[in-house]
PDB file of N, CA and C in Angstrom:
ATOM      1  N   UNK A   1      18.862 -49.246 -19.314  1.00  0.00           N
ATOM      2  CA  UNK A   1      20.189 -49.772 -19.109  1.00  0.00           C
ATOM      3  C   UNK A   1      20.089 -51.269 -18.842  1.00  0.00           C
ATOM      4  N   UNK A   2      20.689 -51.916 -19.627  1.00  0.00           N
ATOM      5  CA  UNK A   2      20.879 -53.218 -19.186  1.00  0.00           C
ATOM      6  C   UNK A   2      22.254 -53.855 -18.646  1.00  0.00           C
ATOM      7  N   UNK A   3      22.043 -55.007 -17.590  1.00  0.00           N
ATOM      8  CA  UNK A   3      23.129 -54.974 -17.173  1.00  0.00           C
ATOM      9  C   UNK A   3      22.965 -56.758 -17.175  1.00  0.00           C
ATOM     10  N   UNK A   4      24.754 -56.860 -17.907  1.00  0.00           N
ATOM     11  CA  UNK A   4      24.964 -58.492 -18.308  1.00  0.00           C
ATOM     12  C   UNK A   4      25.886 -59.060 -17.484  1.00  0.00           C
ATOM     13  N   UNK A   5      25.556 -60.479 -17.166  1.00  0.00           N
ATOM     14  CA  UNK A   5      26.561 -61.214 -16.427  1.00  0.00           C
ATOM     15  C   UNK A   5      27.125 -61.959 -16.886  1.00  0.00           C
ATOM     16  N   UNK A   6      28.518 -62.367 -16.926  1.00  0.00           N
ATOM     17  CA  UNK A   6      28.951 -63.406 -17.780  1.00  0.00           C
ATOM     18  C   UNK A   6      29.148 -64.790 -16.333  1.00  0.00           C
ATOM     19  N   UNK A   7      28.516 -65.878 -16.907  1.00  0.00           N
ATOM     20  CA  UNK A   7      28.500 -66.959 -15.687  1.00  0.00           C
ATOM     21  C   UNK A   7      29.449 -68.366 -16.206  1.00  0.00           C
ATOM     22  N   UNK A   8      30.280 -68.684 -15.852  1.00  0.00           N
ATOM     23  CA  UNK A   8      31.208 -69.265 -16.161  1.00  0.00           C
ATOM     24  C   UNK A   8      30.308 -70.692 -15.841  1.00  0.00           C
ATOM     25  N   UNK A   9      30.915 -71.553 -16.236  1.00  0.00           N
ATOM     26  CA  UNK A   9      29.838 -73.305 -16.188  1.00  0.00           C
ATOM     27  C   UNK A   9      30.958 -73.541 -15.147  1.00  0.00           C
ATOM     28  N   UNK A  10      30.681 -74.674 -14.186  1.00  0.00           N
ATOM     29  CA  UNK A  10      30.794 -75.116 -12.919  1.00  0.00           C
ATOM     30  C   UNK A  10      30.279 -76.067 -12.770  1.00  0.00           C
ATOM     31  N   UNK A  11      31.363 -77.154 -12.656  1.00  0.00           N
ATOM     32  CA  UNK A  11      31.269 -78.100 -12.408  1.00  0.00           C
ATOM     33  C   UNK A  11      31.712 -79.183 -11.419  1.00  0.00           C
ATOM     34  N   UNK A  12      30.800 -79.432 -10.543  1.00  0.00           N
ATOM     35  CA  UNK A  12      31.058 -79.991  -9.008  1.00  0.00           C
ATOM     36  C   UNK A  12      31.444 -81.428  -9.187  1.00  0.00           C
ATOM     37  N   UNK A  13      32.811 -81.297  -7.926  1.00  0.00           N
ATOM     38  CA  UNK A  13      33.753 -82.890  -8.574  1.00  0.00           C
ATOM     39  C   UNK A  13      33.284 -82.782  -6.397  1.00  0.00           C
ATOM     40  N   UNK A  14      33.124 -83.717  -6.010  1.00  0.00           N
ATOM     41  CA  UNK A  14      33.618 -83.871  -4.449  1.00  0.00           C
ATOM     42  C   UNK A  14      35.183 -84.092  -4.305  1.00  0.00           C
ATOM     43  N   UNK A  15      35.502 -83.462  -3.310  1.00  0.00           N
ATOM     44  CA  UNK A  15      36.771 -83.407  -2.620  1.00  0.00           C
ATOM     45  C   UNK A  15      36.971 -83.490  -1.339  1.00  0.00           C
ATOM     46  N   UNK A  16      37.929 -84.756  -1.160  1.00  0.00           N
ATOM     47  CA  UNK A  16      37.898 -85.329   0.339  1.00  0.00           C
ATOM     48  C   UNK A  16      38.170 -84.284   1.018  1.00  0.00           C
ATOM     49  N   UNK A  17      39.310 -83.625   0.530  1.00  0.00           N
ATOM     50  CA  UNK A  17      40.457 -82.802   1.322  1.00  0.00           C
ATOM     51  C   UNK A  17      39.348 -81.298   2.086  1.00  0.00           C
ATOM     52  N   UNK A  18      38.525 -81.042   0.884  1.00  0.00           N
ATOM     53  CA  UNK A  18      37.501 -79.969   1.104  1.00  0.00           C
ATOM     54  C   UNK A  18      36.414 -80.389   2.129  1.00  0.00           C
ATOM     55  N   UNK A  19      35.820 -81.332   2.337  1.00  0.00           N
ATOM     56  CA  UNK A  19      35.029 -82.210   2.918  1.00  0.00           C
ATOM     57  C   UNK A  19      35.770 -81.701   4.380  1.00  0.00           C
ATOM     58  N   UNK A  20      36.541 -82.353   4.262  1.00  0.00           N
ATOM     59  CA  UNK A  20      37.558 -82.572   5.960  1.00  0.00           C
ATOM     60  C   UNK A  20      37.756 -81.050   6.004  1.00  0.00           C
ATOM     61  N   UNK A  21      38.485 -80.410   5.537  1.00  0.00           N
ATOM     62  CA  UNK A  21      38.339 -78.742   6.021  1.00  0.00           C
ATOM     63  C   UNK A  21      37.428 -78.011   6.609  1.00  0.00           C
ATOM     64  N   UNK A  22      35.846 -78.420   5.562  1.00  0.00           N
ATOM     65  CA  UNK A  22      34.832 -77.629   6.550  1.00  0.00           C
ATOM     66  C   UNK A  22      34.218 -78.423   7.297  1.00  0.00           C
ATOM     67  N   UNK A  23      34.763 -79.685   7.971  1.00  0.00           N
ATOM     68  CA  UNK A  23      34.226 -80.666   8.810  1.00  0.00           C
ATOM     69  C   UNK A  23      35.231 -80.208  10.451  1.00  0.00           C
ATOM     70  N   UNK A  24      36.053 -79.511   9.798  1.00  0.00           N
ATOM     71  CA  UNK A  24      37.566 -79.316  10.670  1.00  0.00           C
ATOM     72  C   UNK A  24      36.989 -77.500  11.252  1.00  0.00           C
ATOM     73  N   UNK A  25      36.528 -76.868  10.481  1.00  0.00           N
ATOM     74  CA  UNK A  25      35.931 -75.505  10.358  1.00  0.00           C
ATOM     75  C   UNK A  25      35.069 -75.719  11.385  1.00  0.00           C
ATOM     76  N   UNK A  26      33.981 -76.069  10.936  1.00  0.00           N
ATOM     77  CA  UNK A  26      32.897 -76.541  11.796  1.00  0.00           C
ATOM     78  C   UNK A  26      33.331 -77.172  13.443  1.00  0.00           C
ATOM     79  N   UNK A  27      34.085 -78.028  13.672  1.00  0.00           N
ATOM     80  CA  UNK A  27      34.570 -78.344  14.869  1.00  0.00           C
ATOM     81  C   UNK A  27      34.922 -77.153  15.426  1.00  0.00           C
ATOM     82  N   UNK A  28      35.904 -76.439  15.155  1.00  0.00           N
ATOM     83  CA  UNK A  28      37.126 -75.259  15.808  1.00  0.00           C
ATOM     84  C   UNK A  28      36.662 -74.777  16.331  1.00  0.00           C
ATOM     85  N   UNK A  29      34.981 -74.216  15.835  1.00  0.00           N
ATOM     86  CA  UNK A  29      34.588 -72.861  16.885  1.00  0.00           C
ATOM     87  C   UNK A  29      32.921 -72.496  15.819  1.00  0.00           C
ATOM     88  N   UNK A  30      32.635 -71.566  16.456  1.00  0.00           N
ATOM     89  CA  UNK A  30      31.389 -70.797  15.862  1.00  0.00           C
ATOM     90  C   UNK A  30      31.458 -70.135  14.533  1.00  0.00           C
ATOM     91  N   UNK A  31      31.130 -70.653  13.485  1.00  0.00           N
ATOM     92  CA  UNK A  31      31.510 -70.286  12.288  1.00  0.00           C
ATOM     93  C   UNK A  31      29.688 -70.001  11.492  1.00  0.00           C
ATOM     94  N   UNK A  32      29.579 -69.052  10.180  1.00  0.00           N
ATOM     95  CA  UNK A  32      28.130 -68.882   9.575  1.00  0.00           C
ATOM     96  C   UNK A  32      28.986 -69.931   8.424  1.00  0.00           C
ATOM     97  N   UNK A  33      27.868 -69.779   7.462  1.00  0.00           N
ATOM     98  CA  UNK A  33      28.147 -70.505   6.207  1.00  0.00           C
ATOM     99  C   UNK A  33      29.177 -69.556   5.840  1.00  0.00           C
ATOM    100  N   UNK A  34      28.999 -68.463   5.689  1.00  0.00           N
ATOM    101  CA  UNK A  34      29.724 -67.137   4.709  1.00  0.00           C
ATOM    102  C   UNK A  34      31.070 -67.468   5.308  1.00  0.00           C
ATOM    103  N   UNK A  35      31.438 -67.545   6.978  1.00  0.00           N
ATOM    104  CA  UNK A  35      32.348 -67.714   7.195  1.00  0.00           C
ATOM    105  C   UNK A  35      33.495 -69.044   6.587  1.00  0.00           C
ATOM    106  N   UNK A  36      32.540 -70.054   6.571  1.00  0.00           N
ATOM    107  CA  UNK A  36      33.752 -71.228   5.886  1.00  0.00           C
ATOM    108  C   UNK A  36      33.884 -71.018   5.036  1.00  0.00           C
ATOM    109  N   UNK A  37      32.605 -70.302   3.915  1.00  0.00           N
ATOM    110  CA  UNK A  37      33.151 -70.439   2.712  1.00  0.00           C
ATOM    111  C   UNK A  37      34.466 -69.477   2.255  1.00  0.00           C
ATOM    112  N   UNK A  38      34.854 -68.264   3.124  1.00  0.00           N
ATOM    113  CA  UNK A  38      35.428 -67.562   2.891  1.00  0.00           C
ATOM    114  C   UNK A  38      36.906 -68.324   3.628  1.00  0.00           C
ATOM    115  N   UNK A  39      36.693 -69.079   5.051  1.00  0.00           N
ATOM    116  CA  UNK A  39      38.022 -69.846   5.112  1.00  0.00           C
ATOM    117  C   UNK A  39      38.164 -71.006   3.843  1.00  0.00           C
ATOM    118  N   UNK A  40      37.129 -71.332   3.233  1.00  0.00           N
ATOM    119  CA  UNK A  40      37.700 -72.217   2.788  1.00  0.00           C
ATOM    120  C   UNK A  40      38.472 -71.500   1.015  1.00  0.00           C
ATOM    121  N   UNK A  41      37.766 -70.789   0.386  1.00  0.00           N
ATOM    122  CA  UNK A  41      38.544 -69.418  -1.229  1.00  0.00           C
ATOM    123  C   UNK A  41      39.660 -69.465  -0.414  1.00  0.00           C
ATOM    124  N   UNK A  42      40.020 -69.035   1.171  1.00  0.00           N
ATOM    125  CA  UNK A  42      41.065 -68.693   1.267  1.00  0.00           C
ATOM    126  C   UNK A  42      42.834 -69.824   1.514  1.00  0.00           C
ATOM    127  N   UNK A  43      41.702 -70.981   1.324  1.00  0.00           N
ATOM    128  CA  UNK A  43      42.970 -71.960   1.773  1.00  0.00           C
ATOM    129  C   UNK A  43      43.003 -72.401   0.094  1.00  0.00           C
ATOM    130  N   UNK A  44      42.689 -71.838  -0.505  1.00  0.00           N
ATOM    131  CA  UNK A  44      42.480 -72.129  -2.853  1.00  0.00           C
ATOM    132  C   UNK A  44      42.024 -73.287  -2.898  1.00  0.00           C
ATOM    133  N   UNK A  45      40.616 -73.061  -2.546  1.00  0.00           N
ATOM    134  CA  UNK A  45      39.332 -73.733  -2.777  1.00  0.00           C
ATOM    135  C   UNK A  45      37.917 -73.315  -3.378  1.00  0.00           C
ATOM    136  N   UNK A  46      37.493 -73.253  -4.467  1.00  0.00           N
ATOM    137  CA  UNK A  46      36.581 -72.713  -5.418  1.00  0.00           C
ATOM    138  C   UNK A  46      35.542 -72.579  -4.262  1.00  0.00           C
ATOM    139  N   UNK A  47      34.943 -71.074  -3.920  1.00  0.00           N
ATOM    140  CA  UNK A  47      33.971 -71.113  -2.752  1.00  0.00           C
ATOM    141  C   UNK A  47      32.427 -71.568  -3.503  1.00  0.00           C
ATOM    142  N   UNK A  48      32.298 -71.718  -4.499  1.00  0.00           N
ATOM    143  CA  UNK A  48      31.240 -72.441  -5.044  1.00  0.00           C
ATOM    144  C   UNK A  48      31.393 -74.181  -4.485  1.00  0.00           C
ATOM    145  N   UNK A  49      32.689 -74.559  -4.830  1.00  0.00           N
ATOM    146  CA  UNK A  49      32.627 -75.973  -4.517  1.00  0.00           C
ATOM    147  C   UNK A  49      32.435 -76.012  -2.812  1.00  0.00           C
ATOM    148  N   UNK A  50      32.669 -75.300  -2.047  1.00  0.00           N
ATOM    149  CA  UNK A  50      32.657 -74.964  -0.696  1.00  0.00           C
ATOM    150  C   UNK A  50      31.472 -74.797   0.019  1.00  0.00           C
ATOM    151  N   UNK A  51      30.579 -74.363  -0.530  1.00  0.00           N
ATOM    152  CA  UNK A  51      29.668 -74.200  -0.800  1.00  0.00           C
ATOM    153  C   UNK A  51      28.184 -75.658  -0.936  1.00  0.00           C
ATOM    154  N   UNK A  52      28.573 -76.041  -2.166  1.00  0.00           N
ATOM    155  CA  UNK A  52      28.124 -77.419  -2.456  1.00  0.00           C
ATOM    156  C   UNK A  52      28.598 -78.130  -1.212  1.00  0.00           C
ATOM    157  N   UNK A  53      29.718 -78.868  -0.660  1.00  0.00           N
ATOM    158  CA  UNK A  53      29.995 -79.540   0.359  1.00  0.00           C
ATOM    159  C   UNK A  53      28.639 -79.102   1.640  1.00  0.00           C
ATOM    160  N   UNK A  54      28.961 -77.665   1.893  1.00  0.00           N
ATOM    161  CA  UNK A  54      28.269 -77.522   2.931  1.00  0.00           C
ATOM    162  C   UNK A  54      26.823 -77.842   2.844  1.00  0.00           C
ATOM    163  N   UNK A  55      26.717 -77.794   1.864  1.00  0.00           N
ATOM    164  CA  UNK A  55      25.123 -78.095   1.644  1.00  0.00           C
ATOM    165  C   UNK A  55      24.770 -79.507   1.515  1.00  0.00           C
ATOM    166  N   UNK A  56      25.711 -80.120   1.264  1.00  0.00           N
ATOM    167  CA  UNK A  56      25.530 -81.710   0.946  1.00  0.00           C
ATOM    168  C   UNK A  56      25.512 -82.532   2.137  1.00  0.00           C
ATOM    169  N   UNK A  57      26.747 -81.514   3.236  1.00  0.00           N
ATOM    170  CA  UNK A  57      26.493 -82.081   4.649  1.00  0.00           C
ATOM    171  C   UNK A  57      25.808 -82.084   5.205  1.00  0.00           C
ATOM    172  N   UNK A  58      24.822 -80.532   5.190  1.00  0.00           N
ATOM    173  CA  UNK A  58      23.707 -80.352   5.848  1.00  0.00           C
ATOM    174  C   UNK A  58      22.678 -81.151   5.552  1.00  0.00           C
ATOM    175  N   UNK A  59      22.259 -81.774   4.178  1.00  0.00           N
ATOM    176  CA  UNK A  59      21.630 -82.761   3.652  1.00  0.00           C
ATOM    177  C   UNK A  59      21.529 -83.715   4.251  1.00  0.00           C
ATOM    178  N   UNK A  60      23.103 -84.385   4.558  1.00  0.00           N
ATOM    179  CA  UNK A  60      23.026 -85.667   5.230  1.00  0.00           C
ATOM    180  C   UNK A  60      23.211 -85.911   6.387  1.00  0.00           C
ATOM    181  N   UNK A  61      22.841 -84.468   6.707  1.00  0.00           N
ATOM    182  CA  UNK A  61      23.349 -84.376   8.608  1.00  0.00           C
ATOM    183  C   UNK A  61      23.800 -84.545   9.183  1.00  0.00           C
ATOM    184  N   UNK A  62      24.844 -84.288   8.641  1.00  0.00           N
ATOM    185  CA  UNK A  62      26.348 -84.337   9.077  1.00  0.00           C
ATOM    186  C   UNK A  62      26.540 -82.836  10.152  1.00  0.00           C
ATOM    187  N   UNK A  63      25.857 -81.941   8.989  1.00  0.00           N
ATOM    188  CA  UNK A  63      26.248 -80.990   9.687  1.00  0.00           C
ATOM    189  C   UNK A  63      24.204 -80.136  10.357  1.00  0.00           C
ATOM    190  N   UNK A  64      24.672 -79.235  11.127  1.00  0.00           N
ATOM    191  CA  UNK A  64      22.961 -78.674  11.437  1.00  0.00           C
ATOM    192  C   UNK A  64      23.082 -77.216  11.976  1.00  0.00           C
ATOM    193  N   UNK A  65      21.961 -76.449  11.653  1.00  0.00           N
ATOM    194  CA  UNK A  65      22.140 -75.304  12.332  1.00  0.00           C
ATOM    195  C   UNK A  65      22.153 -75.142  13.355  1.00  0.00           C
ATOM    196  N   UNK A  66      23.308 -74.191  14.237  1.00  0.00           N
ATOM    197  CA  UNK A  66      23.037 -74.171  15.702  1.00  0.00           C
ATOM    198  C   UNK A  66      22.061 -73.778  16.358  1.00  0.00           C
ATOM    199  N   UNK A  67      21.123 -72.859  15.394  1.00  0.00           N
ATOM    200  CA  UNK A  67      20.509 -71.846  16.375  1.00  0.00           C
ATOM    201  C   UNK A  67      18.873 -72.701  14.785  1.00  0.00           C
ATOM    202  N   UNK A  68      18.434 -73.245  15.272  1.00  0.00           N
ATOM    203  CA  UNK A  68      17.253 -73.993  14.228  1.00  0.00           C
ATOM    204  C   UNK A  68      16.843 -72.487  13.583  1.00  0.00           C
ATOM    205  N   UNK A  69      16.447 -72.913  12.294  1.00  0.00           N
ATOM    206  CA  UNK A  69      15.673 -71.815  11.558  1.00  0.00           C
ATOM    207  C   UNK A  69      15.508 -72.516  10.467  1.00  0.00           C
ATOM    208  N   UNK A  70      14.538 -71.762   9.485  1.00  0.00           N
ATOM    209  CA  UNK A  70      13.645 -72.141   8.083  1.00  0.00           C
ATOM    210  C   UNK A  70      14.205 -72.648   7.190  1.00  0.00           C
ATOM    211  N   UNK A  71      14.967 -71.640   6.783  1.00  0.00           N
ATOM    212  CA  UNK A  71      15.815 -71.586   5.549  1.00  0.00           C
ATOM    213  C   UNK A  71      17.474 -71.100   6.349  1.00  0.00           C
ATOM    214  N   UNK A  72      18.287 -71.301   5.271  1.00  0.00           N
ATOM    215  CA  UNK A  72      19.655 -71.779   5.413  1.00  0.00           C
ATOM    216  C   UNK A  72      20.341 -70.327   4.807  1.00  0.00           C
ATOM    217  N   UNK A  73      20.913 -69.637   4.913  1.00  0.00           N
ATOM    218  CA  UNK A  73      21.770 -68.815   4.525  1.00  0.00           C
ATOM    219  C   UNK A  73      23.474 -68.520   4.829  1.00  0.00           C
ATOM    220  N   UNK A  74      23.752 -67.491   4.241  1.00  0.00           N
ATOM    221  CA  UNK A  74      25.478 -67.179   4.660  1.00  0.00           C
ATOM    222  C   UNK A  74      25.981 -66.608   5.767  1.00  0.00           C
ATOM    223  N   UNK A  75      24.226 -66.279   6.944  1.00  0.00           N
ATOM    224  CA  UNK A  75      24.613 -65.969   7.880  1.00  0.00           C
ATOM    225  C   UNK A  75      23.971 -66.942   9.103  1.00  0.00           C
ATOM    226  N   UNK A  76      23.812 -68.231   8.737  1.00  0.00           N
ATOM    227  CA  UNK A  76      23.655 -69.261   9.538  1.00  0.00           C
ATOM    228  C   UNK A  76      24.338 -69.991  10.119  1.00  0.00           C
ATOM    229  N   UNK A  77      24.182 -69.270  11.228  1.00  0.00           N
ATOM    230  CA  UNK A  77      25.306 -70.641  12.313  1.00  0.00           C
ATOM    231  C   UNK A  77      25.762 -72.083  12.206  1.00  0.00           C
ATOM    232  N   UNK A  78      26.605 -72.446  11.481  1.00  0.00           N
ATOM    233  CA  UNK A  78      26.326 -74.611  11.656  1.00  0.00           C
ATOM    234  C   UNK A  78      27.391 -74.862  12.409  1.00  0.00           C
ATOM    235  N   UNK A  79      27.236 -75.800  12.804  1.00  0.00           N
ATOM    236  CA  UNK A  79      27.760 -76.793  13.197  1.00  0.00           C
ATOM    237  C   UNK A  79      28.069 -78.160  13.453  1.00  0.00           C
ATOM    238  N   UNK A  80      28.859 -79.377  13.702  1.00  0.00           N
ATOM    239  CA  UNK A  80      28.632 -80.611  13.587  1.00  0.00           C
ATOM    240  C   UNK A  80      26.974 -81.093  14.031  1.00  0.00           C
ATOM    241  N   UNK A  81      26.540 -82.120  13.471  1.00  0.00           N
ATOM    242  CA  UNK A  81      25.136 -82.382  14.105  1.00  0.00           C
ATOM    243  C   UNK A  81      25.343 -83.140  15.751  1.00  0.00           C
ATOM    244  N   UNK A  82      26.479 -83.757  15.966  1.00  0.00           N
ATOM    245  CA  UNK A  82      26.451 -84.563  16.877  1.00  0.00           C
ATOM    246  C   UNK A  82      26.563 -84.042  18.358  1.00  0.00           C
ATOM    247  N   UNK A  83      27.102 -82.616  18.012  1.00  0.00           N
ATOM    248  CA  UNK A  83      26.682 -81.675  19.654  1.00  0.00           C
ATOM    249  C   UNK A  83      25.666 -80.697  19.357  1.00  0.00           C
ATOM    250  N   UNK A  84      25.044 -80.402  20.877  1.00  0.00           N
ATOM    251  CA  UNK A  84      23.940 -80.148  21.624  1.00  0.00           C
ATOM    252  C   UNK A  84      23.404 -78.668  21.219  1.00  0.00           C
TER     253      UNK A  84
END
């Protein structure tokens, strides 16, 4: 049995408005990745592009995990880098 995926092309534009949402996410309270990305599909925001942001922040350290670990997943705590 084979089983096919059809993968649509995707293409990442930055968006201020998206930027500030999961910068705004991240402030509010204790959130994983899985969690913004799912506030953010839900405010009609491509959770792929949601996605990319978060990762771009974490890049530039903007944003950091709360709880340190290896690797980064959808069930990783972040938060702003600038508290404790």
């Amino acid at each position: 049995m084979t089983i096919v995926y059809e993968v649509k092309a995707f293409k990442f534009e930055h968006d201020p408005e998206l930027e500030r949402l999961v910068r705004d996410l991240t402030r509010a309270g204790v959130l994983t990745v899985q969690e913004v990305i799912d506030a953010a599909y839900k405010a009609g925001y491509d959770g792929r592009a949601a996605a990319m942001e978060i990762g771009i922040l974490l890049m530039d350290k903007e944003l950091k995990p709360i709880i340190p670990t290896q690797r980064t997943s959808g069930t990783t705590v972040i938060g702003p880098a600038d508290i404790a």
